[in-house]
PDB file of N, CA and C in Angstrom:
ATOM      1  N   UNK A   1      96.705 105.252 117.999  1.00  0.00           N
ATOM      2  CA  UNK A   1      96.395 106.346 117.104  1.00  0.00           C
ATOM      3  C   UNK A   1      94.881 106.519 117.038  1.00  0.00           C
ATOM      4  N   UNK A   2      94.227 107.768 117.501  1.00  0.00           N
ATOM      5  CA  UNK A   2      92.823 107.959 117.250  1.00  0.00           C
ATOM      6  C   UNK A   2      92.392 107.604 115.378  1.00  0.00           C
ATOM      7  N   UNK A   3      91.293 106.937 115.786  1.00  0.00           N
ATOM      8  CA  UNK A   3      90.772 106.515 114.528  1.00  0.00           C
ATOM      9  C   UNK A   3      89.720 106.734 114.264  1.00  0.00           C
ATOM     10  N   UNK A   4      89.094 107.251 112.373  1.00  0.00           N
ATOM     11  CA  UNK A   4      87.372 107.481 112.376  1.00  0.00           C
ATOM     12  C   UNK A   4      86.233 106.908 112.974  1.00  0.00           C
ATOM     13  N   UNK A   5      85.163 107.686 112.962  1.00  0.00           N
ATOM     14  CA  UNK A   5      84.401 106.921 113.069  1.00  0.00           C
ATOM     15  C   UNK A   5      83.585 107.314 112.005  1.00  0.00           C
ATOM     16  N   UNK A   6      82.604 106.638 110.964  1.00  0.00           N
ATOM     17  CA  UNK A   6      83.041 104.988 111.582  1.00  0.00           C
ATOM     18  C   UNK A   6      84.215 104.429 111.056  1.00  0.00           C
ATOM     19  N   UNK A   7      84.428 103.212 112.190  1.00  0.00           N
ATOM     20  CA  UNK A   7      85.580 102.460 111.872  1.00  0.00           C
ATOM     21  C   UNK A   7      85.708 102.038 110.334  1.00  0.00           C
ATOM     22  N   UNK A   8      86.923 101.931 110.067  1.00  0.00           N
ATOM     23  CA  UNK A   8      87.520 101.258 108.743  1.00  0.00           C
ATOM     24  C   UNK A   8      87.909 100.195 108.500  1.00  0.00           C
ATOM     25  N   UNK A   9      88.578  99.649 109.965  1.00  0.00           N
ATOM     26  CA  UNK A   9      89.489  98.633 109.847  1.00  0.00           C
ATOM     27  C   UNK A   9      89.286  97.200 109.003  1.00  0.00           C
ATOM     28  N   UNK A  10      88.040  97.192 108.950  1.00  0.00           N
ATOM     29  CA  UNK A  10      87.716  95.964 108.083  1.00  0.00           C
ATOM     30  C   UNK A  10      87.563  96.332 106.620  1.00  0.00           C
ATOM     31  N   UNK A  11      86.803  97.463 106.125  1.00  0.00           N
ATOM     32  CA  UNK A  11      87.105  97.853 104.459  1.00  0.00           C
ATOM     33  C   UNK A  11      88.675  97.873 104.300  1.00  0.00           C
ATOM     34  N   UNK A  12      89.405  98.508 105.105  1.00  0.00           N
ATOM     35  CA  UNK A  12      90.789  98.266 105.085  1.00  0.00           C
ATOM     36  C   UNK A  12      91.666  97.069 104.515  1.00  0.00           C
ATOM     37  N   UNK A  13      90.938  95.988 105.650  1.00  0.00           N
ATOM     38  CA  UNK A  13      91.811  94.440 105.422  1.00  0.00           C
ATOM     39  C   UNK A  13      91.407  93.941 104.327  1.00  0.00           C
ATOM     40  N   UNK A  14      90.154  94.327 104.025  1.00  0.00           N
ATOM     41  CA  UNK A  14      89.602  93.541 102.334  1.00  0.00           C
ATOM     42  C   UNK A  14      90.635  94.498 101.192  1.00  0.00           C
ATOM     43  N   UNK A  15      90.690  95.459 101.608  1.00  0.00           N
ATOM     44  CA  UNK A  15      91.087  96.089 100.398  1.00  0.00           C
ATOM     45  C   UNK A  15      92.563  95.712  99.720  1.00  0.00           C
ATOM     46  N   UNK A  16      93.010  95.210 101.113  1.00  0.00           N
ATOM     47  CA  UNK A  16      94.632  94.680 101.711  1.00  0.00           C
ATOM     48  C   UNK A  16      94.919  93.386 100.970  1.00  0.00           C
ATOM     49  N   UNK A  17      93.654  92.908 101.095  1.00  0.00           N
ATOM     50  CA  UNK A  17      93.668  90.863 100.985  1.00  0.00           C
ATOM     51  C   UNK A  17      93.487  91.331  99.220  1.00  0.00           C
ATOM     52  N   UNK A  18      92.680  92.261  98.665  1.00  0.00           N
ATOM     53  CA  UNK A  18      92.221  92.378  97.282  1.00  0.00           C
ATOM     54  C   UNK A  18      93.507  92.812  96.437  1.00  0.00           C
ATOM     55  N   UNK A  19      94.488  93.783  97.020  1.00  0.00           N
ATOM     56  CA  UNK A  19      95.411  93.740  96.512  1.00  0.00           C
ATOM     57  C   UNK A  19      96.635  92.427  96.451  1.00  0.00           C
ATOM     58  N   UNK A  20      96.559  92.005  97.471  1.00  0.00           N
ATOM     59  CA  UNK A  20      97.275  90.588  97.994  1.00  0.00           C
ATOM     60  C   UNK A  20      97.122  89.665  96.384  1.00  0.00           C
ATOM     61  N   UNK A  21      95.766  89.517  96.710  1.00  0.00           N
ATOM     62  CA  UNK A  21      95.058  88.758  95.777  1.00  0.00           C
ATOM     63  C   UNK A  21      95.038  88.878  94.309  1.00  0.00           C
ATOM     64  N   UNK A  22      95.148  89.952  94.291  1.00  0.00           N
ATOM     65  CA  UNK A  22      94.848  90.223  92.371  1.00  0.00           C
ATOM     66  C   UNK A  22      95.898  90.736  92.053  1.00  0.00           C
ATOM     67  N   UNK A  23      95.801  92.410  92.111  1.00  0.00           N
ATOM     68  CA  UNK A  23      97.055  93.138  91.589  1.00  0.00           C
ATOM     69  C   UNK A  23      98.674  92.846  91.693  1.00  0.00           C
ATOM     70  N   UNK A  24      98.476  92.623  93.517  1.00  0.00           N
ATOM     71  CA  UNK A  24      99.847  92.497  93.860  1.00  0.00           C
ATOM     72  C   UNK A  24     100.508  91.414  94.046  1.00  0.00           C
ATOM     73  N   UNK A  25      99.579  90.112  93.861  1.00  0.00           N
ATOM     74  CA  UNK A  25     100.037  88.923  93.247  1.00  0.00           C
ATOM     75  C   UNK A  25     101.171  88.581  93.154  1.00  0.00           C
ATOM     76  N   UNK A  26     101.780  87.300  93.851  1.00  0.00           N
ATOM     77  CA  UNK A  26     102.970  86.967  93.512  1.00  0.00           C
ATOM     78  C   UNK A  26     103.163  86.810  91.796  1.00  0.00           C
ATOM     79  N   UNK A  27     101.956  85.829  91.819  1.00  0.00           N
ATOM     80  CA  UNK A  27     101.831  85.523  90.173  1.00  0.00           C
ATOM     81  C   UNK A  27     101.681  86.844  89.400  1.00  0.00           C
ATOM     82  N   UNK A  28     101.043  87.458  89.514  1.00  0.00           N
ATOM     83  CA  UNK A  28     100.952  88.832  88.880  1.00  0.00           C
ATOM     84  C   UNK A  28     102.265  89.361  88.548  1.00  0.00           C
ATOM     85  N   UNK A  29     102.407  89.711  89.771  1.00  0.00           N
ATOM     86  CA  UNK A  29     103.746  90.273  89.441  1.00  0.00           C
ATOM     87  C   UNK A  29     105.036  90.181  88.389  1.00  0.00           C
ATOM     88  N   UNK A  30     104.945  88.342  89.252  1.00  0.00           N
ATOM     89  CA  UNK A  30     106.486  87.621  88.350  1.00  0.00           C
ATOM     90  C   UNK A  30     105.701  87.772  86.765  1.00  0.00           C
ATOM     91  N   UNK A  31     104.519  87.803  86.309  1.00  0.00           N
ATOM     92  CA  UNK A  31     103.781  87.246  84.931  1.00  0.00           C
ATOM     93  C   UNK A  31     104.281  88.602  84.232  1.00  0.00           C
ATOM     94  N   UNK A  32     103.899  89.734  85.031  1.00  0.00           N
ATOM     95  CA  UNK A  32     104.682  90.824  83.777  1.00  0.00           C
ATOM     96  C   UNK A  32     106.414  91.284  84.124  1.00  0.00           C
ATOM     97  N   UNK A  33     106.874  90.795  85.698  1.00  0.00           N
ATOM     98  CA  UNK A  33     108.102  91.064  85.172  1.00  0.00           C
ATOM     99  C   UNK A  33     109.124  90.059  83.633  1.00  0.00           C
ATOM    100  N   UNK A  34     108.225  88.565  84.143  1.00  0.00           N
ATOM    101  CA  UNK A  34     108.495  87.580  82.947  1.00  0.00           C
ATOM    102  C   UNK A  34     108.357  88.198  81.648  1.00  0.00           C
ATOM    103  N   UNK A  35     107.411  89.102  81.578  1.00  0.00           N
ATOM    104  CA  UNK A  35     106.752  89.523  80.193  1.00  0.00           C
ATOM    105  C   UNK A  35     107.415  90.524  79.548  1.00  0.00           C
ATOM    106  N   UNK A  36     108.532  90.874  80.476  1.00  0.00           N
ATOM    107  CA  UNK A  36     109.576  92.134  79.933  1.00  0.00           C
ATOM    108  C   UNK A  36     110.965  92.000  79.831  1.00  0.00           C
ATOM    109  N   UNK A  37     111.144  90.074  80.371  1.00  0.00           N
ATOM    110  CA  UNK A  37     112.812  89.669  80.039  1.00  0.00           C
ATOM    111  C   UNK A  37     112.638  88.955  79.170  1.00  0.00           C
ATOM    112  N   UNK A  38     114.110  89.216  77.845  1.00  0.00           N
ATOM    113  CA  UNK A  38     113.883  89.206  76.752  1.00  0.00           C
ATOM    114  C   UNK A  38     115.705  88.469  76.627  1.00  0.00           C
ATOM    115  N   UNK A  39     115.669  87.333  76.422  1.00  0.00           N
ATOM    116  CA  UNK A  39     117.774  86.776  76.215  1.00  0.00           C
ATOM    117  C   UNK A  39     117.651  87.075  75.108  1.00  0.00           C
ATOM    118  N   UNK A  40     118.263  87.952  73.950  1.00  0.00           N
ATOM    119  CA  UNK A  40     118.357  87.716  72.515  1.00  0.00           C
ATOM    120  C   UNK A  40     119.167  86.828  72.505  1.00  0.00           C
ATOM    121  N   UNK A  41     120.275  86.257  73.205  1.00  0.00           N
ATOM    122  CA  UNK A  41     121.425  85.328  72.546  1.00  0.00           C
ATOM    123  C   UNK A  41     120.722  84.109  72.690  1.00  0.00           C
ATOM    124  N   UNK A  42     118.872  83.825  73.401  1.00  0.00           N
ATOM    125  CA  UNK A  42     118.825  82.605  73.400  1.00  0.00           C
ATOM    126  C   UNK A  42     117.683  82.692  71.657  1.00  0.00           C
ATOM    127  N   UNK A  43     117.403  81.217  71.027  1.00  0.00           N
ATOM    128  CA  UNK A  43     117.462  81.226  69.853  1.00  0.00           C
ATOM    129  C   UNK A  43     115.513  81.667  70.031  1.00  0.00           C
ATOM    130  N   UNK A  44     114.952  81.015  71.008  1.00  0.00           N
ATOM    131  CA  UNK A  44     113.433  80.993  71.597  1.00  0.00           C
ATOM    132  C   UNK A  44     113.100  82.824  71.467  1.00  0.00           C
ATOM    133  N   UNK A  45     114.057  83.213  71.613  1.00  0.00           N
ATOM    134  CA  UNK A  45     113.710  84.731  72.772  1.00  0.00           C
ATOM    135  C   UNK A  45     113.468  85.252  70.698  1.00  0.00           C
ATOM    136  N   UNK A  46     114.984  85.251  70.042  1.00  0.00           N
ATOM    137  CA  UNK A  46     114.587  86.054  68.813  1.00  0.00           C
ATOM    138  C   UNK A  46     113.328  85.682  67.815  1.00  0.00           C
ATOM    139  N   UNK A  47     112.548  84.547  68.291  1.00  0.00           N
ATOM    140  CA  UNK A  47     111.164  84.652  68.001  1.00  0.00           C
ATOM    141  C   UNK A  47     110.044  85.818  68.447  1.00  0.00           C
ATOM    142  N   UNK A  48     110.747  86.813  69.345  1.00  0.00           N
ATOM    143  CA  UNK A  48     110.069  87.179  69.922  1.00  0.00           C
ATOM    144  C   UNK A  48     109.295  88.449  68.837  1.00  0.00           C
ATOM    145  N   UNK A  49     108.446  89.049  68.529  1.00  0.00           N
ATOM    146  CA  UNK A  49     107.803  89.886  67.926  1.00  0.00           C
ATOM    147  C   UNK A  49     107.777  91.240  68.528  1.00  0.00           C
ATOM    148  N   UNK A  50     108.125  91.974  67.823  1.00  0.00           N
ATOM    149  CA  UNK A  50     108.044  93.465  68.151  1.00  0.00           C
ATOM    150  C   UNK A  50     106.484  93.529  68.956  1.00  0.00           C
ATOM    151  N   UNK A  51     105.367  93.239  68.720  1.00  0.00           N
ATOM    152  CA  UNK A  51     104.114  93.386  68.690  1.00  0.00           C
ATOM    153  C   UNK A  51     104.079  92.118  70.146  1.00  0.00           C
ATOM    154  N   UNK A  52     104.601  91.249  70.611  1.00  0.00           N
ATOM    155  CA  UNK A  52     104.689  90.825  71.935  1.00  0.00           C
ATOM    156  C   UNK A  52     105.651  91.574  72.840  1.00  0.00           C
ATOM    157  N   UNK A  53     106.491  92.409  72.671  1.00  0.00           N
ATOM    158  CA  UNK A  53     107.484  93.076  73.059  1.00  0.00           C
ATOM    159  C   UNK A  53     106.178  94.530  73.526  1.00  0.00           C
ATOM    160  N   UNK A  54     105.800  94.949  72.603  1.00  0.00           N
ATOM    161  CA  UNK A  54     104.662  96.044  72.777  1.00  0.00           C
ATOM    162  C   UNK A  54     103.698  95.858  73.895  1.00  0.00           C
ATOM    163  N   UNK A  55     103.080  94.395  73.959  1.00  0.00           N
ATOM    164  CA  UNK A  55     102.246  93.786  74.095  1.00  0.00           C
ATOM    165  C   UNK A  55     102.927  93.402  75.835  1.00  0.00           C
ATOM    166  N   UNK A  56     103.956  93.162  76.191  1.00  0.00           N
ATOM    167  CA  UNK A  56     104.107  93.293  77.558  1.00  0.00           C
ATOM    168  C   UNK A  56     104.481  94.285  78.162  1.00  0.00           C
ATOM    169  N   UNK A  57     105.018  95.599  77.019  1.00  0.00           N
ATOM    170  CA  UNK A  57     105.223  97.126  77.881  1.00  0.00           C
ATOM    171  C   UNK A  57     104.140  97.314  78.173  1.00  0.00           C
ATOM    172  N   UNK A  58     102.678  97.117  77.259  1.00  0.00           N
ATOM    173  CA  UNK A  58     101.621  98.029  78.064  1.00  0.00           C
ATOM    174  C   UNK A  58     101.143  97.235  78.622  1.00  0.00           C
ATOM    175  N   UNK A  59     101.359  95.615  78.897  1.00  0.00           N
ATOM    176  CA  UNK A  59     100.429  95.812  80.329  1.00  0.00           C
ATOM    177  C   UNK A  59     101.678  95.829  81.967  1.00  0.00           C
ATOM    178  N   UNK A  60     102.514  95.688  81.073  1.00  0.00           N
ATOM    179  CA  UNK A  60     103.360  96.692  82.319  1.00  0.00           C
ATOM    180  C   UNK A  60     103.096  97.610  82.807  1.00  0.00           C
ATOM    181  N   UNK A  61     103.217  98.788  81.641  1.00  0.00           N
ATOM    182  CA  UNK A  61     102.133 100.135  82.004  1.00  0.00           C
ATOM    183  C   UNK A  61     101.031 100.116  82.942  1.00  0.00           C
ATOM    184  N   UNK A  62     100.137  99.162  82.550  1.00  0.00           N
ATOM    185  CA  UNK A  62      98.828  99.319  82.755  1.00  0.00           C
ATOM    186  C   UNK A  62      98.936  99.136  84.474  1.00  0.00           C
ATOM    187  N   UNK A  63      99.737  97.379  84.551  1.00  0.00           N
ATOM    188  CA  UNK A  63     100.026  97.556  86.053  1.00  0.00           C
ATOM    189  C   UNK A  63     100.403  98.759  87.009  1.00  0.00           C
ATOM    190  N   UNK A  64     101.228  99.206  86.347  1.00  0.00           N
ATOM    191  CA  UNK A  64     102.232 100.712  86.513  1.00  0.00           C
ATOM    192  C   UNK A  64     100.850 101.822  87.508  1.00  0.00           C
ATOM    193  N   UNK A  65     100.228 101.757  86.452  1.00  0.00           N
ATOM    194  CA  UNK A  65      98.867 102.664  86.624  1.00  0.00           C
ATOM    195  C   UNK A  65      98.197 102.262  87.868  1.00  0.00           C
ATOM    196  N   UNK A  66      97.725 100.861  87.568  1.00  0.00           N
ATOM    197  CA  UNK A  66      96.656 100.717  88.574  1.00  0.00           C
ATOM    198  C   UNK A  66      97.282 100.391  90.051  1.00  0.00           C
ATOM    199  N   UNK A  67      98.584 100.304  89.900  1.00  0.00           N
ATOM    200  CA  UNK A  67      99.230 100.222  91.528  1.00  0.00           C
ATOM    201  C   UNK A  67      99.333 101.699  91.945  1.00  0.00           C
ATOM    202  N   UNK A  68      99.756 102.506  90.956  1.00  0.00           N
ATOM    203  CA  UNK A  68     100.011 104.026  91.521  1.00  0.00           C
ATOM    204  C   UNK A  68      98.371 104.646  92.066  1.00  0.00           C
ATOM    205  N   UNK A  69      97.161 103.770  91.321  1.00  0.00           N
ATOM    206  CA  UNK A  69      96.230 104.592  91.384  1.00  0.00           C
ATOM    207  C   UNK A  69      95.631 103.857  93.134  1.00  0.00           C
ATOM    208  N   UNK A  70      96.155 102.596  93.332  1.00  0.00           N
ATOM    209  CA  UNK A  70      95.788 101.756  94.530  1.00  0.00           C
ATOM    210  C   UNK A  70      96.397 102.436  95.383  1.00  0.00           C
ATOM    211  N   UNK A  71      97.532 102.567  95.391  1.00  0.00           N
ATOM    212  CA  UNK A  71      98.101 103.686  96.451  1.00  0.00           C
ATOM    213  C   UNK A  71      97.629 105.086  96.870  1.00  0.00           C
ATOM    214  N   UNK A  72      97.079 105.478  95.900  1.00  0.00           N
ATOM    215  CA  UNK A  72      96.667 106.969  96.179  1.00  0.00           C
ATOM    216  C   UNK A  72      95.130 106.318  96.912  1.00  0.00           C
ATOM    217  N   UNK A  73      94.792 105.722  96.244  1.00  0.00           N
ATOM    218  CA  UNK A  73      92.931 105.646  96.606  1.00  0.00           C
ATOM    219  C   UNK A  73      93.532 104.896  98.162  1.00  0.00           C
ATOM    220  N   UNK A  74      94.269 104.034  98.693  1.00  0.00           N
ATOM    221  CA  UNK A  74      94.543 103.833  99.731  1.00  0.00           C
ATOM    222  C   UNK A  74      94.819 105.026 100.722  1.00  0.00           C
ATOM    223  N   UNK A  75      95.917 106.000 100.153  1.00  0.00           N
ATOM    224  CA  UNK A  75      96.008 106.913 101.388  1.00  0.00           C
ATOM    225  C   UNK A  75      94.744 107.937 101.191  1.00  0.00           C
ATOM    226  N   UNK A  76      93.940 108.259 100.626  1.00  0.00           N
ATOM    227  CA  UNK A  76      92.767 108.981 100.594  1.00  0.00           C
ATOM    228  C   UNK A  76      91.713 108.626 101.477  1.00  0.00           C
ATOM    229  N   UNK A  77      91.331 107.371 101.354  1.00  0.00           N
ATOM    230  CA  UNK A  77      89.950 106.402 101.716  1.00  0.00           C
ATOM    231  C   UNK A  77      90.488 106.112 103.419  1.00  0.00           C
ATOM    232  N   UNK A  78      91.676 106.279 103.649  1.00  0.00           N
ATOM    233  CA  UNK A  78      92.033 105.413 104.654  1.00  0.00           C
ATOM    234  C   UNK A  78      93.025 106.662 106.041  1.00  0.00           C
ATOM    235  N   UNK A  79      92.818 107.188 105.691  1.00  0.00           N
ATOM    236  CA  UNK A  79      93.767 108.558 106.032  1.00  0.00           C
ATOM    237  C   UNK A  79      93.705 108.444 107.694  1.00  0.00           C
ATOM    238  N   UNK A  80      92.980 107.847 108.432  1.00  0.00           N
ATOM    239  CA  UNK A  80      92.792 108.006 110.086  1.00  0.00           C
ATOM    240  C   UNK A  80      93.748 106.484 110.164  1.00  0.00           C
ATOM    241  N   UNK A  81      94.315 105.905 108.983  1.00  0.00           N
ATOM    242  CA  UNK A  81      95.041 104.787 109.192  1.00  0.00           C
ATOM    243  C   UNK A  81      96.681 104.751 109.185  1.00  0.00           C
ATOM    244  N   UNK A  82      97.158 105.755 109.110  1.00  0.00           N
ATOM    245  CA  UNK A  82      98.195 106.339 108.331  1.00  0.00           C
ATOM    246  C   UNK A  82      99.404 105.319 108.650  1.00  0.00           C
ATOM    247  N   UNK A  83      99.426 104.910 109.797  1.00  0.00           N
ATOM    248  CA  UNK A  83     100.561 103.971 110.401  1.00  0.00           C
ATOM    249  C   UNK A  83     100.127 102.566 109.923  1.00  0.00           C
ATOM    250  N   UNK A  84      98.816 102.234 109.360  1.00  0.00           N
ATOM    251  CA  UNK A  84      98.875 100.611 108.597  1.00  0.00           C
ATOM    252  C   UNK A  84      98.608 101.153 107.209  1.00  0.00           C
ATOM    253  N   UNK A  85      98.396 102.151 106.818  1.00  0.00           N
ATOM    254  CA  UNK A  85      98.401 102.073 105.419  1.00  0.00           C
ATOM    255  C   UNK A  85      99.967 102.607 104.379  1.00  0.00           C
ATOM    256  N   UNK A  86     100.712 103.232 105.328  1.00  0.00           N
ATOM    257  CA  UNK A  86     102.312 103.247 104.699  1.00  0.00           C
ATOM    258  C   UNK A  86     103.048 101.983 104.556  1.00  0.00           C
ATOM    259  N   UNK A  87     102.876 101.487 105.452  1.00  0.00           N
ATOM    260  CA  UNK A  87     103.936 100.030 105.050  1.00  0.00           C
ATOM    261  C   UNK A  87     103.058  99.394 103.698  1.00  0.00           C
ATOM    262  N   UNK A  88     102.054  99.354 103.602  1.00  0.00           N
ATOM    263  CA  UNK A  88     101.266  98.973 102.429  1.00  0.00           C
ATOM    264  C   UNK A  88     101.538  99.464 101.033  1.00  0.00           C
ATOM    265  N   UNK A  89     101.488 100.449 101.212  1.00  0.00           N
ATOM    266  CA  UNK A  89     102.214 101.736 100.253  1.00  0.00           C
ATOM    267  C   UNK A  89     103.217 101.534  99.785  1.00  0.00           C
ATOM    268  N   UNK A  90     104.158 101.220 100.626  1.00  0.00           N
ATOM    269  CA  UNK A  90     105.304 101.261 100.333  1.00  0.00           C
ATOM    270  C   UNK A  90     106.014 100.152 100.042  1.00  0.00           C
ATOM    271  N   UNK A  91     105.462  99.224 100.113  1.00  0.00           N
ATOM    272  CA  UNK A  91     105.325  97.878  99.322  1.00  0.00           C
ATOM    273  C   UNK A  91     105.066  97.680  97.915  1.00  0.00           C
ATOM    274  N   UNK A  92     103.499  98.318  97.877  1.00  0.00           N
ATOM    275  CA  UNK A  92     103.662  98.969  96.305  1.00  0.00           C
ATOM    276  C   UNK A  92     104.363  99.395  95.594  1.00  0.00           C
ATOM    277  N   UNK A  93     104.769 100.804  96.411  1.00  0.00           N
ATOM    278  CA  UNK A  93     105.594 101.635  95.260  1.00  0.00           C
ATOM    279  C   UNK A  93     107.386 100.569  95.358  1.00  0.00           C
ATOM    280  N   UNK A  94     107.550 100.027  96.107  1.00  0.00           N
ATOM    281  CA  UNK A  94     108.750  98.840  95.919  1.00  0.00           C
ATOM    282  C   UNK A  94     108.222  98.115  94.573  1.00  0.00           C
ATOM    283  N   UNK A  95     107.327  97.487  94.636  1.00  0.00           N
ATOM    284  CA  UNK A  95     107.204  96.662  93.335  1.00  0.00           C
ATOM    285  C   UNK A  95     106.974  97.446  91.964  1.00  0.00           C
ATOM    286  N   UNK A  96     105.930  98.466  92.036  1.00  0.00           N
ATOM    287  CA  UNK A  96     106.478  99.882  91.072  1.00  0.00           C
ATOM    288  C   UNK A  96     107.751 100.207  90.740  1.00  0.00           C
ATOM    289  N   UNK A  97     108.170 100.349  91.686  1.00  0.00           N
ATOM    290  CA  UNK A  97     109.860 100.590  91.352  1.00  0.00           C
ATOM    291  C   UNK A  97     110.666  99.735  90.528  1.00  0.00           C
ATOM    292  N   UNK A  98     110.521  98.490  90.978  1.00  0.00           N
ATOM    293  CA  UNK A  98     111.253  97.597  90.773  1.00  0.00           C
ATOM    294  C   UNK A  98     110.956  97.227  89.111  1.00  0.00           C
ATOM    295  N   UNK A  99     109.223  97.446  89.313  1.00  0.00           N
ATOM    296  CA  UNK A  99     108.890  96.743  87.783  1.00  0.00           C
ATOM    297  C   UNK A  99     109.055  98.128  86.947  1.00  0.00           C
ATOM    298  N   UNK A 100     109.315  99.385  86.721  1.00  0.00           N
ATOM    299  CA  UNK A 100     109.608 100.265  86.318  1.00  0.00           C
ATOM    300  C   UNK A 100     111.312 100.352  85.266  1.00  0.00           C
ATOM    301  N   UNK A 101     111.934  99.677  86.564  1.00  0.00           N
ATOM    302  CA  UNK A 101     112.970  99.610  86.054  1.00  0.00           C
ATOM    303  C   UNK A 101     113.651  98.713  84.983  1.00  0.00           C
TER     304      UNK A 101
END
């Protein structure tokens, strides 16, 4: 696939490893899907506070946001990449999805 010049491919892989790394985090991830399962029948869980219940929708949200906004700034910044930056994408919006639901 013809590609810019100048090349990208390396702002690319950092940007790749930065999401790896921070946002898209295994730990990340599991920390707010953890932060949004709730057993009422267990006795631990009905400790739980409306105001921690609040307190993991928005940074659910917040994740919500900054993956939708990583995706867009990915296909923008990166656009002569289109065939390595969809599978990337679409990885995202999988874990979007998933943590959405």
């Amino acid at each position: 696939a013809p590609r810019p010049s100048p090349p990208k491919w390396h702002p690319l892989c950092r940007e790749a490893a930065k999401f790896r790394n921070q946002l898209g985090s295994v730990e990340r991830v599991l920390g707010v899907a953890r932060g949004l399962e709730f057993d009422f029948s267990n006795e631990h869980a009905k400790k739980v506070s409306v105001s921690d219940l609040a307190r993991a929708r928005a940074e659910a949200n917040a994740w919500l946001d900054a993956a939708r906004a990583w995706e867009e700034r990915l296909e923008q910044t990166y656009r002569g990449y289109r065939d390595l930056t969809e599978p990337l994408r679409l990885a995202a919006f999988g874990k979007r999805r998933g943590g959405a639901l």
